[in-house]
Protein backbone atom coordinates (compact mmCIF):
# COMPACT_ATOMS: atom_id res chain seq x y z
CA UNK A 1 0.00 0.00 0.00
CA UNK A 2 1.53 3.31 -0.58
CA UNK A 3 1.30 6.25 1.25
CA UNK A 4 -0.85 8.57 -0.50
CA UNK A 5 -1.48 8.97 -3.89
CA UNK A 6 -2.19 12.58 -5.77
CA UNK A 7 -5.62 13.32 -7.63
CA UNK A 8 -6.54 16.64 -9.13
CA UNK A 9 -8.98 19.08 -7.12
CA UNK A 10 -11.52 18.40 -9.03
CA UNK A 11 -11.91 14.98 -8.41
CA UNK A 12 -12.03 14.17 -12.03
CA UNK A 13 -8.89 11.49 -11.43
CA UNK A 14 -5.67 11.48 -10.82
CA UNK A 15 -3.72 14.06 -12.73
CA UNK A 16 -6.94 14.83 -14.60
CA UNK A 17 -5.29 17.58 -16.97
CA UNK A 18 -8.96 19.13 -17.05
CA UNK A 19 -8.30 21.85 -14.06
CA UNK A 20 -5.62 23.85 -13.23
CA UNK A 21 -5.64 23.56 -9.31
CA UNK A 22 -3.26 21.23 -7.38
CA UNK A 23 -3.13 18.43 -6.98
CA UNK A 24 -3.34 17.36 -2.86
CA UNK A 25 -1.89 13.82 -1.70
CA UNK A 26 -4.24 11.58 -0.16
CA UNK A 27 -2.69 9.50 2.51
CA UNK A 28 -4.28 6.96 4.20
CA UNK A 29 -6.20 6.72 7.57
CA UNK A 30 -2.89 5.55 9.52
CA UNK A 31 -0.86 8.05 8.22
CA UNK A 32 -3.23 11.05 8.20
CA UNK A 33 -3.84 10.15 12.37
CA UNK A 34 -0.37 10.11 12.90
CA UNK A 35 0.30 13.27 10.95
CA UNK A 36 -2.33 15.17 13.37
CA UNK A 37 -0.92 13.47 16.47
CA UNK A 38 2.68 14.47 15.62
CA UNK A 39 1.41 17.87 14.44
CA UNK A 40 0.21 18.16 18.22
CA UNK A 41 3.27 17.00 19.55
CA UNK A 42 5.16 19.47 18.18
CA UNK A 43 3.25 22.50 19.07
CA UNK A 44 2.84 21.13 22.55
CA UNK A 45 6.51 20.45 22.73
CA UNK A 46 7.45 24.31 21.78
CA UNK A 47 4.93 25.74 24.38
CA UNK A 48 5.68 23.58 27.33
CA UNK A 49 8.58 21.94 26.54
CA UNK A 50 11.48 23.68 24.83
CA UNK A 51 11.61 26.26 21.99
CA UNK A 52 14.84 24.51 20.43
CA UNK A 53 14.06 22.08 18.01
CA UNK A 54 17.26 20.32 17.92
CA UNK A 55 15.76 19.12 22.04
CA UNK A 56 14.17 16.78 19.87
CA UNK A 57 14.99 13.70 17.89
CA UNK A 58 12.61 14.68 14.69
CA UNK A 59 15.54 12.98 12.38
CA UNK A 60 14.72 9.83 13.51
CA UNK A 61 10.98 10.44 12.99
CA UNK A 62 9.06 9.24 9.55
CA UNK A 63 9.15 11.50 7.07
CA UNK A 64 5.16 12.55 7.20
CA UNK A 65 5.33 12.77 10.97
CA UNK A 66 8.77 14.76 10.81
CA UNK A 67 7.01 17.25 8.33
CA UNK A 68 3.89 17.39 10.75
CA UNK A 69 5.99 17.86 13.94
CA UNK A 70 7.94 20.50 12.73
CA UNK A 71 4.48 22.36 11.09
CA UNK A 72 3.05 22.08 14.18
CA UNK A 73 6.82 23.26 16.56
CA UNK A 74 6.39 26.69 14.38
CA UNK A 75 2.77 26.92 13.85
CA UNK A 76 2.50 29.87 15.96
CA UNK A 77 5.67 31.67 14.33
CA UNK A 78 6.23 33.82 11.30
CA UNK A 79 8.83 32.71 9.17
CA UNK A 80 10.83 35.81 10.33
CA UNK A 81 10.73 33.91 13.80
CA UNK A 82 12.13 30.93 12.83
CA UNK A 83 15.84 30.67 13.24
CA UNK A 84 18.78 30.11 10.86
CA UNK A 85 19.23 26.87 11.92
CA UNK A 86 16.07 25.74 12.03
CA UNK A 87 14.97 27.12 8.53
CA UNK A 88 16.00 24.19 6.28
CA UNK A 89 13.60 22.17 8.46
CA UNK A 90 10.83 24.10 8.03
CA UNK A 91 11.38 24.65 4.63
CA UNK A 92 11.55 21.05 3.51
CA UNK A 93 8.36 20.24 5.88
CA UNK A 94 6.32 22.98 4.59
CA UNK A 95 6.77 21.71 0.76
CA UNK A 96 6.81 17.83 1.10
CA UNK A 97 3.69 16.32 0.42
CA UNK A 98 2.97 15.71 4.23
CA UNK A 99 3.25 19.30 4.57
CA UNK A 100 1.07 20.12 1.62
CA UNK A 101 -1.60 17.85 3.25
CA UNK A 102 -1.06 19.32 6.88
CA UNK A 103 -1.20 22.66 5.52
CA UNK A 104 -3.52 22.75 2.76
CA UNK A 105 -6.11 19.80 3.45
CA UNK A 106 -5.96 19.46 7.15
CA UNK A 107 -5.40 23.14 7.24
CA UNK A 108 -3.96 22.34 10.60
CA UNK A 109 -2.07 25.47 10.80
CA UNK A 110 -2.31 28.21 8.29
CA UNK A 111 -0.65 28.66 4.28
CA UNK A 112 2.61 30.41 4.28
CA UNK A 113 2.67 31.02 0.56
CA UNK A 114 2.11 35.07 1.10
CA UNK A 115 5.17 35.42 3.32
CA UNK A 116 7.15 32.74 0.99
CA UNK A 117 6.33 35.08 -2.08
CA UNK A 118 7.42 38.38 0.02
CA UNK A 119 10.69 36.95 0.69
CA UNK A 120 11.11 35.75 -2.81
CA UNK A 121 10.39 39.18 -3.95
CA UNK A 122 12.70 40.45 -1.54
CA UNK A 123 15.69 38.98 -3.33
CA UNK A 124 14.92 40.55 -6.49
């Protein structure tokens, strides 16, 4: 069985070609439970338990409940907020498909994609 597999918005089918919205993985039962529970986790563990990331072993976590964890350690900061250090781990959270599907089906914590584009445009 595989994780998740992608379908268009629209339902039409997978990779339907008809719309132009994006496509959202579907992950199982299993995997979409322990996505919210390690989303929890994480934002528990920043307000009561430490506010360093590296406190806790997400490396050795699977990759959807890594991605979830870390959503849910900075759901409550701006990415301004979010240390050097711990940037590349948001980064890679917030665009893998577990954090596409914690962020945009879930909607577990909110879309980043205006403050992305503002820094983007600040390099220009």
């Amino acid at each position: 069985m595989t994780d998740y597999v992608t379908t268009c918005s629209c339902q039409a089918g997978q990779l339907c070609g008809i719309c132009d919205a994006p496509s959202e993985p579907q992950f199982t039962l299993r995997k979409r439970t322990e996505m919210s529970r390690a989303f929890d986790r994480g934002n528990y563990a920043n307000a009561y338990e430490s506010t360093d990331l590296a406190a806790f072993k997400v490396d050795a976590m699977p990759e959807h409940m890594r991605a979830a964890f870390v959503l849910g350690f900075f759901g409550s900061y701006t990415l301004d907020e979010i240390g050097a250090d711990d940037r590349e781990a948001f980064d890679e959270a917030y665009h893998s498909p577990a954090g596409r599907y914690v962020v945009e089906v879930a909607k577990y914590t909110d879309s980043r994609a205006e403050e992305y584009a503002a820094e983007m445009a600040g390099e220009s």
